[in-house]
C-alpha atoms as a PDB file:
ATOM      1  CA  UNK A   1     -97.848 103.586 -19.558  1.00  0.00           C
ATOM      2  CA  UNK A   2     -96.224 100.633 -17.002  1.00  0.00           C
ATOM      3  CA  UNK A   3     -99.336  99.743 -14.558  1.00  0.00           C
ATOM      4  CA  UNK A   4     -98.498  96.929 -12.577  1.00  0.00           C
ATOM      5  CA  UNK A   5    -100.233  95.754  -9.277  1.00  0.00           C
ATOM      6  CA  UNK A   6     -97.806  93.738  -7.052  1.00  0.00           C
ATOM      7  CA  UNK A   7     -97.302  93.105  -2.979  1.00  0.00           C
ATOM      8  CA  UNK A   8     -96.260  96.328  -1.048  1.00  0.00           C
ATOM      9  CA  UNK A   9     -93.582  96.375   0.224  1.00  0.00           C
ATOM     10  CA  UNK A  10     -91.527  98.455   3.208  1.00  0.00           C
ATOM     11  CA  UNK A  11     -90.420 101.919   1.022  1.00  0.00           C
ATOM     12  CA  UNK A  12     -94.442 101.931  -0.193  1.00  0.00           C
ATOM     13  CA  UNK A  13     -95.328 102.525   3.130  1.00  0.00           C
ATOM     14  CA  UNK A  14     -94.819 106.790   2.813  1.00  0.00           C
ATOM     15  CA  UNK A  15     -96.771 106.762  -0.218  1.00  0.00           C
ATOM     16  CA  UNK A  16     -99.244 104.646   1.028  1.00  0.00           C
ATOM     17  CA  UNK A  17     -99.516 106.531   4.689  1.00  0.00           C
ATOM     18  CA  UNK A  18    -100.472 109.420   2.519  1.00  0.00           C
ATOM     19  CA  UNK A  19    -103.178 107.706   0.644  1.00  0.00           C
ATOM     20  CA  UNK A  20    -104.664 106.109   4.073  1.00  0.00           C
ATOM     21  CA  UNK A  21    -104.741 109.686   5.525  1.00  0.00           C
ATOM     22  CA  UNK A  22    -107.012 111.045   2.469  1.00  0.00           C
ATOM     23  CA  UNK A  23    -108.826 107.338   3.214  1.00  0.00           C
ATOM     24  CA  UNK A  24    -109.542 108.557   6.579  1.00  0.00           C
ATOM     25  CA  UNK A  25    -110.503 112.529   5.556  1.00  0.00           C
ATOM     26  CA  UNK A  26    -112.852 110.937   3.090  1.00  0.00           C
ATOM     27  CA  UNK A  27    -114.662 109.115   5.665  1.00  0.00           C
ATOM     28  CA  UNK A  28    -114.588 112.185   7.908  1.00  0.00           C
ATOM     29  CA  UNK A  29    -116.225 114.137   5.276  1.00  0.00           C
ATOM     30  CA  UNK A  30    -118.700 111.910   5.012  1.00  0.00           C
ATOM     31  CA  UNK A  31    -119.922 111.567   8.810  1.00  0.00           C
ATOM     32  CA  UNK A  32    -117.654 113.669  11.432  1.00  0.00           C
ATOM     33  CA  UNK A  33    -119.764 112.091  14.375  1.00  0.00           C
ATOM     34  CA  UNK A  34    -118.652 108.284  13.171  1.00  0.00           C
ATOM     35  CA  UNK A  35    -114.838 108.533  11.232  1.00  0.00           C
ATOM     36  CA  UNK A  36    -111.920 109.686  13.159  1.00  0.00           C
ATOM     37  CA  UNK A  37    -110.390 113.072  11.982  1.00  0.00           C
ATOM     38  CA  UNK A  38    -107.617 113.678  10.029  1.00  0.00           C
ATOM     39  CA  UNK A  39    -104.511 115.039  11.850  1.00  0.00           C
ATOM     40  CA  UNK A  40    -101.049 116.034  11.096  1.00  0.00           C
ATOM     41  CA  UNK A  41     -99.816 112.597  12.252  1.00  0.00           C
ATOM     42  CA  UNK A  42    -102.174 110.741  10.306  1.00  0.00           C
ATOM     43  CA  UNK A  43     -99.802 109.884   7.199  1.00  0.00           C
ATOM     44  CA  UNK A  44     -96.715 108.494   9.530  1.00  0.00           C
ATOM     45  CA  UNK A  45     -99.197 106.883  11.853  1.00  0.00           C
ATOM     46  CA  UNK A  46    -101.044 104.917   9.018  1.00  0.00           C
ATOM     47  CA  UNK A  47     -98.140 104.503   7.663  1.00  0.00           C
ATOM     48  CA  UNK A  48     -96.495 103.108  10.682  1.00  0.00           C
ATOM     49  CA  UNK A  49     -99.378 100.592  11.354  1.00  0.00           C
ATOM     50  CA  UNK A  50     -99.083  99.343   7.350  1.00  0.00           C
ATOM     51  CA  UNK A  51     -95.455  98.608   7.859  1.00  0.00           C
ATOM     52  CA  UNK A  52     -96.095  96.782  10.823  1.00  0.00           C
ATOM     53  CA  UNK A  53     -98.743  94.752   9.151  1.00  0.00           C
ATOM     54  CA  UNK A  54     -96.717  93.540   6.257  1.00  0.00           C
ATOM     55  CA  UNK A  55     -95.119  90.933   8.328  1.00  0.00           C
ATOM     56  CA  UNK A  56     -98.457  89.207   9.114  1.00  0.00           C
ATOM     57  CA  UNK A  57     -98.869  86.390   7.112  1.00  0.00           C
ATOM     58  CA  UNK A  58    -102.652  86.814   7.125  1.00  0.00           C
ATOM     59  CA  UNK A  59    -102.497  90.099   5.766  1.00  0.00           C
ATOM     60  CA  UNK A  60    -102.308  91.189   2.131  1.00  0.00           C
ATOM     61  CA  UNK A  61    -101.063  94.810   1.164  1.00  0.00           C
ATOM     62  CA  UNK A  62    -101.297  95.628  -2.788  1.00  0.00           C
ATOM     63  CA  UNK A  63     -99.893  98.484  -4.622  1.00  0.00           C
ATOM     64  CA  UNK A  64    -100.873  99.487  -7.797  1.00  0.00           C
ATOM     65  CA  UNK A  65     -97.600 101.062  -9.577  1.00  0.00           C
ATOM     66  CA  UNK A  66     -98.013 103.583 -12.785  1.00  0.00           C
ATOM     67  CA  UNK A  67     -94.354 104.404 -14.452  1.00  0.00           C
ATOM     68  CA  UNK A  68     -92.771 103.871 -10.982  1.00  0.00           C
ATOM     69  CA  UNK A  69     -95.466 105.551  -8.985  1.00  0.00           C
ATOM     70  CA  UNK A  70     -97.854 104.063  -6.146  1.00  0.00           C
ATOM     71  CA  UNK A  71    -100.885 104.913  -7.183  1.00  0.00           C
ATOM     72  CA  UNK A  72    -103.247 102.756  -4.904  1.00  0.00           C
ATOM     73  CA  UNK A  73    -103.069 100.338  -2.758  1.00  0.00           C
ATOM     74  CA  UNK A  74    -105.393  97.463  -1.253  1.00  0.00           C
ATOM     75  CA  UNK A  75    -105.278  95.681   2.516  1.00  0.00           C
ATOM     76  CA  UNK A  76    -106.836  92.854   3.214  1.00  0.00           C
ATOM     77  CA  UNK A  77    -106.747  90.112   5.881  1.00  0.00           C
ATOM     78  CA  UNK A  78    -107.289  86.434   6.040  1.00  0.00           C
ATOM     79  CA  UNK A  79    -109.638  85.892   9.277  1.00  0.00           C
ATOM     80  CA  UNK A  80    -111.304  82.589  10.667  1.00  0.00           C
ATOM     81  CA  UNK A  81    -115.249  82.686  11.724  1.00  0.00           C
ATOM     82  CA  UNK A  82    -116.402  85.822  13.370  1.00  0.00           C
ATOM     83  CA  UNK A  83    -119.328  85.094  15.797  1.00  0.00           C
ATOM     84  CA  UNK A  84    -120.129  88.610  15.987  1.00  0.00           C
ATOM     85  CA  UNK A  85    -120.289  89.156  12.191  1.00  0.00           C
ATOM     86  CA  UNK A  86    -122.073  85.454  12.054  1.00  0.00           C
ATOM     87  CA  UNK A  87    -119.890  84.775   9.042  1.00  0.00           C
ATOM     88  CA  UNK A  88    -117.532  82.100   8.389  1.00  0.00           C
ATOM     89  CA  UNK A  89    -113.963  82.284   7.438  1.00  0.00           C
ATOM     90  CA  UNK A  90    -113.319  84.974   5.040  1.00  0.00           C
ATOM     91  CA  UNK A  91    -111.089  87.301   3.459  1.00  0.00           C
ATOM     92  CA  UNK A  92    -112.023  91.000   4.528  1.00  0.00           C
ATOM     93  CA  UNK A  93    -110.594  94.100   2.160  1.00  0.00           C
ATOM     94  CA  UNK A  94    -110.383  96.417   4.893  1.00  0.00           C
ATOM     95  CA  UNK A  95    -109.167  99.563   2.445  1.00  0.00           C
ATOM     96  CA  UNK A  96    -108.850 100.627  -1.237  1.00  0.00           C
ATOM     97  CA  UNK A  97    -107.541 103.681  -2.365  1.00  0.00           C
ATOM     98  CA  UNK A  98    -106.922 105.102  -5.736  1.00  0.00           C
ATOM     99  CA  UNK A  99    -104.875 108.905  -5.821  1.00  0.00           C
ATOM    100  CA  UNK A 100    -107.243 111.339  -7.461  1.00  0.00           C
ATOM    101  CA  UNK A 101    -104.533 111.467 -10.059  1.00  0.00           C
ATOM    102  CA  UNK A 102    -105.088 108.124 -11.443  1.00  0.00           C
ATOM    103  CA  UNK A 103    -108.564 107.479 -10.994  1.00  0.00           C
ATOM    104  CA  UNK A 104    -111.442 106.463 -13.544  1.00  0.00           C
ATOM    105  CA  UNK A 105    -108.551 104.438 -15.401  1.00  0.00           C
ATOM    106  CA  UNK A 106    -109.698 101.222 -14.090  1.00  0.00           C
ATOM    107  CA  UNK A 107    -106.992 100.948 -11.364  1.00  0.00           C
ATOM    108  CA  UNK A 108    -109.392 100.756  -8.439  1.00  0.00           C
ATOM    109  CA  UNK A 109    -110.825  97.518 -10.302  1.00  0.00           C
ATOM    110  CA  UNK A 110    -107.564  96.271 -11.144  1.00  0.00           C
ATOM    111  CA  UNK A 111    -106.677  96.659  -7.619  1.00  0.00           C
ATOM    112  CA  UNK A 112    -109.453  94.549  -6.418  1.00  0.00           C
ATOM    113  CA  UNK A 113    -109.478  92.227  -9.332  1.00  0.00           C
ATOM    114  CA  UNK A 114    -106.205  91.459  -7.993  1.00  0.00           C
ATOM    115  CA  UNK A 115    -106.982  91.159  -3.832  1.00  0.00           C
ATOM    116  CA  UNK A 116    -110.010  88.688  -4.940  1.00  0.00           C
ATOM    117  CA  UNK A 117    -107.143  86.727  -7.113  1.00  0.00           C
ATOM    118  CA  UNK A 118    -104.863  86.486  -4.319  1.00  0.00           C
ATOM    119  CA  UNK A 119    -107.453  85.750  -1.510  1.00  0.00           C
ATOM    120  CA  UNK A 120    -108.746  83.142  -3.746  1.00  0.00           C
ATOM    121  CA  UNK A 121    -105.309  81.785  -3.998  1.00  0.00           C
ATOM    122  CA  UNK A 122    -105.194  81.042   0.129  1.00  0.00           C
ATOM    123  CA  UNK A 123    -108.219  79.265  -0.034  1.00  0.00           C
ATOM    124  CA  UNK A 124    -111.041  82.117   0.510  1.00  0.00           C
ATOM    125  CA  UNK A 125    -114.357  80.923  -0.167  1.00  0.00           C
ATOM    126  CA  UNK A 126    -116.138  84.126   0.616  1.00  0.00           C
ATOM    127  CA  UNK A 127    -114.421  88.026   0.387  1.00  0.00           C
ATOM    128  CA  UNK A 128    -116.465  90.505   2.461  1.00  0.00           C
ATOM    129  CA  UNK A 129    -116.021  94.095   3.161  1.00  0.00           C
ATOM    130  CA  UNK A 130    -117.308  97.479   4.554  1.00  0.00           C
ATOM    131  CA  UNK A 131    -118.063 101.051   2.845  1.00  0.00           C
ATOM    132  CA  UNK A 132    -119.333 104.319   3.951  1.00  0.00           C
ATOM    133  CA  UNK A 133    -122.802 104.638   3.422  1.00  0.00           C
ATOM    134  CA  UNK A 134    -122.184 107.707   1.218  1.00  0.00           C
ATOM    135  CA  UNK A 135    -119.810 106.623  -0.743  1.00  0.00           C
ATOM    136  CA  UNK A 136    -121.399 105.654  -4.085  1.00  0.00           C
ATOM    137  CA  UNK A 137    -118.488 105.249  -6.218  1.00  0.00           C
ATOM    138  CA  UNK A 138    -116.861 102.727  -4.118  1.00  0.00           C
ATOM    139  CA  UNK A 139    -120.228 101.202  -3.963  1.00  0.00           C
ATOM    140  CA  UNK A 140    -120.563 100.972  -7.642  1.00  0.00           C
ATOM    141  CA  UNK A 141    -117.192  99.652  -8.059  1.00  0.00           C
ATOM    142  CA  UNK A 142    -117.829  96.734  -5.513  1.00  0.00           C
ATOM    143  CA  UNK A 143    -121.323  95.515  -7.090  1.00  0.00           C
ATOM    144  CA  UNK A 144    -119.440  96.094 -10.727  1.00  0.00           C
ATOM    145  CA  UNK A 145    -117.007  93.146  -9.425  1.00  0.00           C
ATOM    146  CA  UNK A 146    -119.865  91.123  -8.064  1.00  0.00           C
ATOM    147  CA  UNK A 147    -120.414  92.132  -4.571  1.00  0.00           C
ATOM    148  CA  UNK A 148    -123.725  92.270  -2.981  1.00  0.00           C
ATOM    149  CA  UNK A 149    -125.388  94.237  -0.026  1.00  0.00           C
ATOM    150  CA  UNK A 150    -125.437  92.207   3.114  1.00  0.00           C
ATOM    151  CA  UNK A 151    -124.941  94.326   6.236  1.00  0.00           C
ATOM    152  CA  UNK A 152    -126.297  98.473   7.562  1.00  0.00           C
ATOM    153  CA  UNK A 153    -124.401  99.674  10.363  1.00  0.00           C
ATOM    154  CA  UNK A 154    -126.005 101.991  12.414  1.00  0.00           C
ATOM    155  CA  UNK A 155    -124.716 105.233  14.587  1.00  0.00           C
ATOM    156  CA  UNK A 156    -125.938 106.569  17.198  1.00  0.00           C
ATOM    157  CA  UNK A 157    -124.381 109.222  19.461  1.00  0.00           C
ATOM    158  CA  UNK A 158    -125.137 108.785  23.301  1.00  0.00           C
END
């Protein structure tokens, strides 16, 4: 088996749509009132908003390739302080998706071993990131690489 994990790049963005769309039906699943629903145009319009990201030179978009086959992927962005988050300048993984196909084969870890090497590699001091509040595995898989609990957002519906 070839497993690789390199930059995305344009013709990853259809596979990668695809994966963001069952990223957002995930987080629908777990709280309708807070996640946006999946729709038909979900795929082509996450896919559309990757693409357009992979110009900015503050972003980082990972794939993770199994014999020729995108089978994750990982975004992340380089951003300076945030007043509202009271953080300082920090990388933020914004998504990480394994297909169903391939996980529990240690891609999802490989995939974020990999973002922390290349935020490191710009000069990030400090990675953060968000998860659903149900989602344990993610969780897991985040303290597993050394994260800690910081932050508990709150919904309310008005």
């Amino acid at each position: 088996m070839n497993r690789i994990i390199r930059p995305a790049v344009s013709a990853d963005m259809e596979t990668v749509g695809r994966l963001g769309a069952i990223l957002v039906k995930a987080h629908h699943d777990f709280d309708q009132k807070r996640f946006l629903p999946p729709t038909e145009g979900t795929p082509e319009g996450y896919s559309s908003f990757l693409r357009r990201q992979l110009s900015n030179e503050k972003v980082i978009i990972l794939v993770a390739e199994i014999d020729g086959v995108v089978a994750g992927y990982s975004y992340a962005g380089l951003e300076g302080t945030d007043w509202m988050s009271l953080r300082g300048p920090a990388g933020v993984i914004y998504d990480i998706l394994v297909d169903s196909n391939f996980r529990r084969q240690g891609v999802g870890m490989q995939l974020l071993q990999a973002m922390l090497e290349v935020l490191s590699s710009r000069g990030t001091e400090q990675v953060v990131l968000s998860t659903a509040d149900r989602n344990e595995e993610a969780q897991r898989l985040f303290e597993r690489a050394g994260f800690r609990r910081t932050m508990i957002e709150m919904t309310k519906e008005l």
